[in-house]
N, C-alpha and C. Protein backbone atom coordinates (compact mmCIF):
# COMPACT_ATOMS: atom_id res chain seq x y z
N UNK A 1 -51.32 -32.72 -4.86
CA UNK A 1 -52.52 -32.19 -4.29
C UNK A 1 -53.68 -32.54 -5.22
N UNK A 2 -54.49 -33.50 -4.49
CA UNK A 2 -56.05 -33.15 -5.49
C UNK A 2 -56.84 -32.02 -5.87
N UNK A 3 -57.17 -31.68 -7.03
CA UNK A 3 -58.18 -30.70 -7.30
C UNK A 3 -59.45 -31.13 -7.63
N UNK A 4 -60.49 -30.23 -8.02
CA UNK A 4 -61.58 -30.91 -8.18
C UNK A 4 -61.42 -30.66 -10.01
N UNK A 5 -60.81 -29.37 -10.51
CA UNK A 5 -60.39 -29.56 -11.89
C UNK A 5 -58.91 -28.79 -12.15
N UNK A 6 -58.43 -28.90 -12.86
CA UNK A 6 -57.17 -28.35 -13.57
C UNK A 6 -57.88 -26.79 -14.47
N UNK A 7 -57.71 -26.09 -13.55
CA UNK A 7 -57.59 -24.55 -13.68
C UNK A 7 -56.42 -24.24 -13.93
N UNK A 8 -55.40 -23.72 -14.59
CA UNK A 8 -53.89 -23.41 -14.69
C UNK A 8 -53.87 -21.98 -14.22
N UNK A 9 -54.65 -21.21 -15.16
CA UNK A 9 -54.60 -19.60 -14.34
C UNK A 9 -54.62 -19.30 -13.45
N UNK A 10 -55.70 -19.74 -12.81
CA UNK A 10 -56.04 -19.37 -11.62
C UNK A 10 -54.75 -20.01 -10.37
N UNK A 11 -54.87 -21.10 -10.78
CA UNK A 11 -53.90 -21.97 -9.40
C UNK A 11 -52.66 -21.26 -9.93
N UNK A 12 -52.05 -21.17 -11.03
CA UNK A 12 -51.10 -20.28 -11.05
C UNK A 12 -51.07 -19.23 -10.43
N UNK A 13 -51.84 -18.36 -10.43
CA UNK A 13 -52.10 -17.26 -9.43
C UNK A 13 -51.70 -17.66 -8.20
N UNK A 14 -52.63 -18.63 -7.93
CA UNK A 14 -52.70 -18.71 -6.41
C UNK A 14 -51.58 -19.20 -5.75
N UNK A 15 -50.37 -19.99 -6.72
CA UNK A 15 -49.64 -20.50 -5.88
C UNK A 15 -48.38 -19.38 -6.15
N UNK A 16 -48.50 -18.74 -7.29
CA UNK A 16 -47.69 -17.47 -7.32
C UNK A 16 -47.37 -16.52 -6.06
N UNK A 17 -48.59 -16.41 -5.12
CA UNK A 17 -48.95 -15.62 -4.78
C UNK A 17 -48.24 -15.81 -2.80
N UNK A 18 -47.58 -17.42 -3.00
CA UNK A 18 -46.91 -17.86 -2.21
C UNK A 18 -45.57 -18.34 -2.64
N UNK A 19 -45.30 -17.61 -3.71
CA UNK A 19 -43.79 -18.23 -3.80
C UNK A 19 -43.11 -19.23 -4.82
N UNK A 20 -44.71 -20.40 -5.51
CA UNK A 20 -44.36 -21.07 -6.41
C UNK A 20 -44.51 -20.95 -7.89
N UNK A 21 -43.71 -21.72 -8.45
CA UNK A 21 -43.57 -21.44 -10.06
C UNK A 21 -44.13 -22.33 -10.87
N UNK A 22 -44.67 -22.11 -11.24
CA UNK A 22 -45.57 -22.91 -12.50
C UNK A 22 -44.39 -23.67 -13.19
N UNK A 23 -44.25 -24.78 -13.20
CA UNK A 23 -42.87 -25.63 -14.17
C UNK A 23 -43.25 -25.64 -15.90
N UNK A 24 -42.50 -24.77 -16.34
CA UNK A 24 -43.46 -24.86 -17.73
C UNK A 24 -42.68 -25.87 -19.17
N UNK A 25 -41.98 -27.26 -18.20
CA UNK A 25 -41.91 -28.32 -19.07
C UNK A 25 -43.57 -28.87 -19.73
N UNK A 26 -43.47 -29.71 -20.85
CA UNK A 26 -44.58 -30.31 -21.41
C UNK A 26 -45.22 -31.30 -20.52
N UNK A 27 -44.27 -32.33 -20.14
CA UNK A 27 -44.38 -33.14 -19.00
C UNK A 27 -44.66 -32.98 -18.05
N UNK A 28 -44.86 -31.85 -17.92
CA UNK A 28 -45.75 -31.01 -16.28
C UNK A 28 -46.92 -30.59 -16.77
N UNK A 29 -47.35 -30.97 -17.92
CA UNK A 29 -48.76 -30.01 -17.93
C UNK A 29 -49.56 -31.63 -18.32
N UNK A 30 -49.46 -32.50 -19.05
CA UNK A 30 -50.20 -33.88 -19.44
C UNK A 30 -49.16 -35.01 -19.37
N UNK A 31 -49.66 -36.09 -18.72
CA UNK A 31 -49.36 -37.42 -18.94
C UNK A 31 -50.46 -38.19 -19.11
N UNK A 32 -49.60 -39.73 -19.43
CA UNK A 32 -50.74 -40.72 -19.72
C UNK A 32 -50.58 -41.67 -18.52
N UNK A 33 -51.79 -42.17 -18.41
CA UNK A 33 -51.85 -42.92 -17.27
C UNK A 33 -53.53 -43.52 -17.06
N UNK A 34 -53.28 -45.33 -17.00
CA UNK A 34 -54.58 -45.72 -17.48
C UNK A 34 -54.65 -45.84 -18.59
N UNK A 35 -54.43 -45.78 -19.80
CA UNK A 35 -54.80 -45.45 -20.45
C UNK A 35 -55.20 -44.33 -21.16
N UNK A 36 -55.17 -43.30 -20.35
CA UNK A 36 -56.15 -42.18 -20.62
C UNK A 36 -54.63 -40.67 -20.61
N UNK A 37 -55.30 -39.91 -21.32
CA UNK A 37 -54.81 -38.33 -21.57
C UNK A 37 -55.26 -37.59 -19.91
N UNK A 38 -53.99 -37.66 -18.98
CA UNK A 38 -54.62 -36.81 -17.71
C UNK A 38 -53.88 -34.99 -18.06
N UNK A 39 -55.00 -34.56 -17.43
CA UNK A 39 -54.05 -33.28 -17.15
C UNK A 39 -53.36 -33.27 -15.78
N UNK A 40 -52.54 -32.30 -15.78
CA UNK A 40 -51.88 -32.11 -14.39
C UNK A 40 -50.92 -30.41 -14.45
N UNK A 41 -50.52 -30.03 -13.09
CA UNK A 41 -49.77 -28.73 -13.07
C UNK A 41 -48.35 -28.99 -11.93
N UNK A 42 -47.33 -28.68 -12.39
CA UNK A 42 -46.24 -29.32 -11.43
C UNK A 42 -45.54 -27.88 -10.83
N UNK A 43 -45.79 -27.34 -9.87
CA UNK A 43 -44.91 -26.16 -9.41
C UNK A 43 -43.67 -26.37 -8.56
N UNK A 44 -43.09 -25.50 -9.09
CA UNK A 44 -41.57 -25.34 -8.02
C UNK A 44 -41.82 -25.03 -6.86
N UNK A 45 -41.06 -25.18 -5.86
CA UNK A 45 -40.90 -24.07 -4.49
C UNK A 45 -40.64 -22.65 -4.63
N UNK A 46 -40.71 -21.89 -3.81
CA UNK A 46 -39.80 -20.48 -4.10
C UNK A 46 -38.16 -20.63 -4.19
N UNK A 47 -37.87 -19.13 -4.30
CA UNK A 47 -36.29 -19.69 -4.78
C UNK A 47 -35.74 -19.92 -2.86
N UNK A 48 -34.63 -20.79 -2.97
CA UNK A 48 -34.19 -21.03 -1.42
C UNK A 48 -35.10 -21.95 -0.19
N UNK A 49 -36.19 -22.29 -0.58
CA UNK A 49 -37.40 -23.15 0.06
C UNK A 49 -36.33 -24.43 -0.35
N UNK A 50 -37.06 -25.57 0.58
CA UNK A 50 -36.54 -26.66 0.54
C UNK A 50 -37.07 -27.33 -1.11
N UNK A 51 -36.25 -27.53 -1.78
CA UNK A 51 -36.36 -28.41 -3.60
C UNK A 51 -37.30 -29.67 -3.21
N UNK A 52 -38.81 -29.49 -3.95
CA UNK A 52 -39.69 -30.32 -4.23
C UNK A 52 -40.41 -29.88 -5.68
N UNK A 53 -41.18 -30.66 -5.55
CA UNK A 53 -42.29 -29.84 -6.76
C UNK A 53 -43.74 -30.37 -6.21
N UNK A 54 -44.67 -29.43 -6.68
CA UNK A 54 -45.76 -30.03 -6.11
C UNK A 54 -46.79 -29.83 -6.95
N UNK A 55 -47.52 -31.41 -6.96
CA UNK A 55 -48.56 -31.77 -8.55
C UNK A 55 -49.53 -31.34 -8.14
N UNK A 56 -50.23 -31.15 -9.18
CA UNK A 56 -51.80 -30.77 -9.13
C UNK A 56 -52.14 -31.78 -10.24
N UNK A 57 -53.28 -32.68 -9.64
CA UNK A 57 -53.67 -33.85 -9.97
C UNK A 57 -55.51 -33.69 -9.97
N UNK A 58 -56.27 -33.75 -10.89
CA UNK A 58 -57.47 -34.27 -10.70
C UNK A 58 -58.31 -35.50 -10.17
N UNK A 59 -59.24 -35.00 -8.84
CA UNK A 59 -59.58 -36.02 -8.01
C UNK A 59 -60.35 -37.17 -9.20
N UNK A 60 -59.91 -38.49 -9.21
CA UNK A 60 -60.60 -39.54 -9.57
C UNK A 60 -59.71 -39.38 -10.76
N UNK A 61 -59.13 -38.95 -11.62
CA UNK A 61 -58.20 -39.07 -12.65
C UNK A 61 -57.41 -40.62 -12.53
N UNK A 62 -57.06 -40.80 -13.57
CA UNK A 62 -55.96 -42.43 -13.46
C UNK A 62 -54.74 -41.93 -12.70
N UNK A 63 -53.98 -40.69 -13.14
CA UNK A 63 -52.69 -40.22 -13.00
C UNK A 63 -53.00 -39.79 -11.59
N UNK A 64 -54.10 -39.52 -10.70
CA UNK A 64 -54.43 -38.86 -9.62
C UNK A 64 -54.16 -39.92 -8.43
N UNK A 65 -54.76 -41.40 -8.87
CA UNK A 65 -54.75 -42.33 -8.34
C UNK A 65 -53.01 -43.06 -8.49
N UNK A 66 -52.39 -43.13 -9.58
CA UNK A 66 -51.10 -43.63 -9.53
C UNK A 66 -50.44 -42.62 -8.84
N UNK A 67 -50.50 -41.61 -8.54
CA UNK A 67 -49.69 -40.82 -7.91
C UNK A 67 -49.69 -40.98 -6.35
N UNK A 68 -50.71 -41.20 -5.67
CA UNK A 68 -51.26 -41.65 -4.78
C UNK A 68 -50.70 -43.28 -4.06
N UNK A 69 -50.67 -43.75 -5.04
CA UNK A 69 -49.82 -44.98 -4.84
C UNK A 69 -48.55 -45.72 -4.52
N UNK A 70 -47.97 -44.62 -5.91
CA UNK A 70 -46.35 -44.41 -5.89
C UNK A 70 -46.55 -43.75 -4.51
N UNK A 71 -46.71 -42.76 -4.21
CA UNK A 71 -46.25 -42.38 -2.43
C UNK A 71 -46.76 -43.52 -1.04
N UNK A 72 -47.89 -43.56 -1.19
CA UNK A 72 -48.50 -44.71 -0.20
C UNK A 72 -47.29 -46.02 -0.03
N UNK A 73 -46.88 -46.75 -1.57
CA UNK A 73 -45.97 -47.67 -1.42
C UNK A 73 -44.51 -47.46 -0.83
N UNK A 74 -44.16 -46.28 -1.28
CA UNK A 74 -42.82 -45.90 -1.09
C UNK A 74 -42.86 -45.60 0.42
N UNK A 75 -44.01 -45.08 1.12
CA UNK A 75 -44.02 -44.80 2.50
C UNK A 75 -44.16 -45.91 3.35
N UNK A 76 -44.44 -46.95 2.67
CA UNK A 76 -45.04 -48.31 3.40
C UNK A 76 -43.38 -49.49 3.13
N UNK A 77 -42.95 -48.94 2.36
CA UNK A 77 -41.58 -50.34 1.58
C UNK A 77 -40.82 -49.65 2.22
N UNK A 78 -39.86 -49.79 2.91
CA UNK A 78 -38.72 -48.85 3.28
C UNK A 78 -37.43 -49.61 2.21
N UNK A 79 -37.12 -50.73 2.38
CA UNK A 79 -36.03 -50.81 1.39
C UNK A 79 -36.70 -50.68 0.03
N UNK A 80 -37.87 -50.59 -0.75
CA UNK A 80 -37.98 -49.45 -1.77
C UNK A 80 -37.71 -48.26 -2.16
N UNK A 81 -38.39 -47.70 -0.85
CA UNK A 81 -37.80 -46.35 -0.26
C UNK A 81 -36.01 -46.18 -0.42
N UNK A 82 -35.75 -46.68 -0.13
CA UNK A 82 -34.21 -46.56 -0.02
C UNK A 82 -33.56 -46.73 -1.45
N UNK A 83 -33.73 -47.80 -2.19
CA UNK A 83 -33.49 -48.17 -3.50
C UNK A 83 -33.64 -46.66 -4.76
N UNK A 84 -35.26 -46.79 -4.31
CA UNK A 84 -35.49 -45.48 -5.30
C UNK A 84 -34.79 -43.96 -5.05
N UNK A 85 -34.78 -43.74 -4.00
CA UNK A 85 -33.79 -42.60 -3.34
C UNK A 85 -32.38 -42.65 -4.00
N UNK A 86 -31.74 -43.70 -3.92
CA UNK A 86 -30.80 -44.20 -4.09
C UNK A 86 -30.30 -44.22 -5.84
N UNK A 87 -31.49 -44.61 -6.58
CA UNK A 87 -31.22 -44.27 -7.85
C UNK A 87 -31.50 -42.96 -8.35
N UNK A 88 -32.57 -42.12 -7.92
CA UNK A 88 -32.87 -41.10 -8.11
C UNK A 88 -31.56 -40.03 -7.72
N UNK A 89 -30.90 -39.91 -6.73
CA UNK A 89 -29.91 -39.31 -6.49
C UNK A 89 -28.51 -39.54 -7.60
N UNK A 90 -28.31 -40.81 -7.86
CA UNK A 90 -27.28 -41.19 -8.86
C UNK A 90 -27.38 -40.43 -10.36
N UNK A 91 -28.81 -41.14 -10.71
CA UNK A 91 -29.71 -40.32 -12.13
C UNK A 91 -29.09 -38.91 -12.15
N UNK A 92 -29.43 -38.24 -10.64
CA UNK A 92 -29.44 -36.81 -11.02
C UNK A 92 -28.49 -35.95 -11.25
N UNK A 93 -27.24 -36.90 -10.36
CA UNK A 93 -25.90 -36.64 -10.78
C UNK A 93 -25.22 -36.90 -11.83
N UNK A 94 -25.17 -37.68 -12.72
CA UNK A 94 -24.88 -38.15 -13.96
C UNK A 94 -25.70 -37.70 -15.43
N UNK A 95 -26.67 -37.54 -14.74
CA UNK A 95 -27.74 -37.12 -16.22
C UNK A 95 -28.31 -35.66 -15.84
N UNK A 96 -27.41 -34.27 -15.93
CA UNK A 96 -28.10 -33.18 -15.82
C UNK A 96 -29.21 -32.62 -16.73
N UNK A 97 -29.18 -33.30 -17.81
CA UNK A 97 -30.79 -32.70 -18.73
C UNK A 97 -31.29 -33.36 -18.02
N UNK A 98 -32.39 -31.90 -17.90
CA UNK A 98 -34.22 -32.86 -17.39
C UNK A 98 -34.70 -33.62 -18.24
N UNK A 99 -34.66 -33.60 -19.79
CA UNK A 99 -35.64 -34.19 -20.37
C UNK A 99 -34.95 -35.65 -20.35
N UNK A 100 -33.79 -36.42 -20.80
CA UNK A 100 -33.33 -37.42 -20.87
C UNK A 100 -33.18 -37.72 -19.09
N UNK A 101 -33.14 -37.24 -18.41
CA UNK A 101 -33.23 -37.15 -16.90
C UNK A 101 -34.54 -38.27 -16.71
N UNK A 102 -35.88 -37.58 -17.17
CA UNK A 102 -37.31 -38.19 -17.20
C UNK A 102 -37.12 -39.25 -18.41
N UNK A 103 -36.91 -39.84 -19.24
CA UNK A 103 -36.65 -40.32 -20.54
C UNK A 103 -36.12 -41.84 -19.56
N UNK A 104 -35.12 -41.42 -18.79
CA UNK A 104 -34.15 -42.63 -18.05
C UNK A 104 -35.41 -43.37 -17.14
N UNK A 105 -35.64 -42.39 -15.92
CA UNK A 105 -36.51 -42.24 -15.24
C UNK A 105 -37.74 -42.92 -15.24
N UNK A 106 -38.24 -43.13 -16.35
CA UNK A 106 -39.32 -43.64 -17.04
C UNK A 106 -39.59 -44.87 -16.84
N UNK A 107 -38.76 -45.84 -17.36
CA UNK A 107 -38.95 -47.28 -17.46
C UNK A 107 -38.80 -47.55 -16.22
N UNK A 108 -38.08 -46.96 -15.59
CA UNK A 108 -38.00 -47.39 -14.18
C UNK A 108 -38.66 -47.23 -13.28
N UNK A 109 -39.53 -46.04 -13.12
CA UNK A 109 -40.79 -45.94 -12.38
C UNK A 109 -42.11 -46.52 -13.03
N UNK A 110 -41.91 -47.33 -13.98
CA UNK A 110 -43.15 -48.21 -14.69
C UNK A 110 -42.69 -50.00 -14.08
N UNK A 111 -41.47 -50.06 -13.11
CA UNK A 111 -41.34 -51.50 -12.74
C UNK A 111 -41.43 -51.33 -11.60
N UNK A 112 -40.88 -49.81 -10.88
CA UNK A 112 -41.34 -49.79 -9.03
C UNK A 112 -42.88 -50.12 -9.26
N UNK A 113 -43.78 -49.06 -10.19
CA UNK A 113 -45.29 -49.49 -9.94
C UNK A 113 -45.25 -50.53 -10.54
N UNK A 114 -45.16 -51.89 -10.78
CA UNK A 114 -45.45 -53.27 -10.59
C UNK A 114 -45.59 -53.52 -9.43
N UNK A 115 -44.00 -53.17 -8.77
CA UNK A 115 -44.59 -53.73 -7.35
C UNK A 115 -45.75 -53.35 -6.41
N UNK A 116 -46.19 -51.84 -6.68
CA UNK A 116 -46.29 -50.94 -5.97
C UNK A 116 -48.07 -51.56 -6.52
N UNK A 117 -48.23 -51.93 -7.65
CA UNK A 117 -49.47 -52.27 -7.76
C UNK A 117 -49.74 -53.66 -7.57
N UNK A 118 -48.78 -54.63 -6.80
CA UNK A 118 -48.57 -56.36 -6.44
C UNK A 118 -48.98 -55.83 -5.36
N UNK A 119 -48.73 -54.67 -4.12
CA UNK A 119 -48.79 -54.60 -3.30
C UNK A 119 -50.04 -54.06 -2.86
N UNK A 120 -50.57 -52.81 -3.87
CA UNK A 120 -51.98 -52.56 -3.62
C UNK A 120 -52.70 -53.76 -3.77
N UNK A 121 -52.95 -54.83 -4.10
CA UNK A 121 -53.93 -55.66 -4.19
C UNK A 121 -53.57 -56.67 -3.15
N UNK A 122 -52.17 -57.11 -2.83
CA UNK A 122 -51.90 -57.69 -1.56
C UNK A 122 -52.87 -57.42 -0.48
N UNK A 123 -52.88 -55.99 0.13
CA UNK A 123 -53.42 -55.24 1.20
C UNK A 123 -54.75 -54.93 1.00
N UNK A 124 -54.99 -54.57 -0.61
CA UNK A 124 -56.51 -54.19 -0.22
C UNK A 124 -56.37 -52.62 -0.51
N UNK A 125 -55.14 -52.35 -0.71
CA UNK A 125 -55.10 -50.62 -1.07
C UNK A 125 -56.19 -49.81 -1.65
N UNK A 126 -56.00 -49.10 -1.62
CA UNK A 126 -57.30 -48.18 -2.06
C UNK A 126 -56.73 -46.65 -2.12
N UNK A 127 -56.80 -45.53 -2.81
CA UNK A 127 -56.77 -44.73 -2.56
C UNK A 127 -57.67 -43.97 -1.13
N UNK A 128 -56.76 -42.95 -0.33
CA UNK A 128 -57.28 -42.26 0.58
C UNK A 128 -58.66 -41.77 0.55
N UNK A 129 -59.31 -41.54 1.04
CA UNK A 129 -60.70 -40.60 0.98
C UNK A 129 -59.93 -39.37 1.33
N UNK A 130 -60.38 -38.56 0.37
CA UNK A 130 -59.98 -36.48 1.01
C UNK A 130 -60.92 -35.86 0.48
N UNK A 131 -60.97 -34.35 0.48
CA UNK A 131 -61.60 -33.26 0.20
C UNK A 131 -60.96 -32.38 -0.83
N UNK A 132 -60.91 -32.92 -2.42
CA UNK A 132 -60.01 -31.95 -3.46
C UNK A 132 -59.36 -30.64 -2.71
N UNK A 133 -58.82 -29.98 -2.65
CA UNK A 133 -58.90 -28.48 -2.88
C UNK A 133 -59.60 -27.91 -3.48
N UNK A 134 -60.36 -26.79 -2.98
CA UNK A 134 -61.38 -26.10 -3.15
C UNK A 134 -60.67 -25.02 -4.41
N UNK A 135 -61.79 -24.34 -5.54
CA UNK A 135 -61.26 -23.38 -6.35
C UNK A 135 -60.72 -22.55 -5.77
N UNK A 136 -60.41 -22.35 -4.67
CA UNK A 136 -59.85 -21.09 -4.12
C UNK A 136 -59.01 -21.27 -3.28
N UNK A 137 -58.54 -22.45 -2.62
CA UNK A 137 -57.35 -23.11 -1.87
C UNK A 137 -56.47 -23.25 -2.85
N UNK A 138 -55.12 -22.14 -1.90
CA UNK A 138 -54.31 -22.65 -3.09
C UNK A 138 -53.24 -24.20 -2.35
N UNK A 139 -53.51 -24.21 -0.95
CA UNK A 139 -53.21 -25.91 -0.89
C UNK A 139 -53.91 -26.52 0.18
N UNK A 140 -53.74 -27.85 0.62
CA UNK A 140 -54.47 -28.34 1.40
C UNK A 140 -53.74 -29.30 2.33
């Protein structure tokens, strides 16, 4: 989800207030991307909801825009789609720590986005036009 900034309290609140959990790994609160130090907030589902997590990303951020991408491509490649599914499910069975989980994870989602950025410039990609979430939406 875009925000217009990384509030933690508050969106904590707000998504508390439906069920989700603030993920309080390190790797859920900053990555790098671009170059640059992004912030970000990664929440759980409630308990028994269908298993996702869902980012909170700053609109125009580097990490806001690669995130954006990685999904756009993966929705557009289907045998990518399938591949990455495909390893991601294996990963998760074999490697139960999260942190060496993400550690594995890593190099490998730095060669899908090769393609994924061969392909934005193929097409002309661009990130979507939207409307952040507002300080007071807790989604959109």
């Amino acid at each position: 989800m875009r925000v217009t900034a990384i509030h933690e309290a508050r969106q904590i609140g707000l998504l508390a207030a439906i069920g989700f959990r603030c993920r309080p790994e390190p790797w859920n609160r900053v990555e790098h991307s671009g170059g640059e130090e992004c912030r970000k907030s990664v929440f759980a589902p409630p308990a028994g909801a269908r298993r996702c997590n869902v980012h909170l990303r700053r609109e125009g951020d580097p990490n806001c825009r690669y995130a954006l991408l990685f999904r756009d491509y993966l929705r557009t490649d289907e045998a990518a789609r399938r591949q990455w599914g495909t390893f991601k499910q294996r990963l998760a069975r074999s490697v139960p720590d999260l942190l060496v989980y993400g550690q594995i994870k890593a190099p490998a989602t730095e060669i899908l986005m090769i393609a994924a950025e061969r392909w934005a410039a193929a097409t002309g990609w661009q990130p979507p036009p939207g409307r952040p979430a507002s300080r007071t939406s807790p989604a959109r």
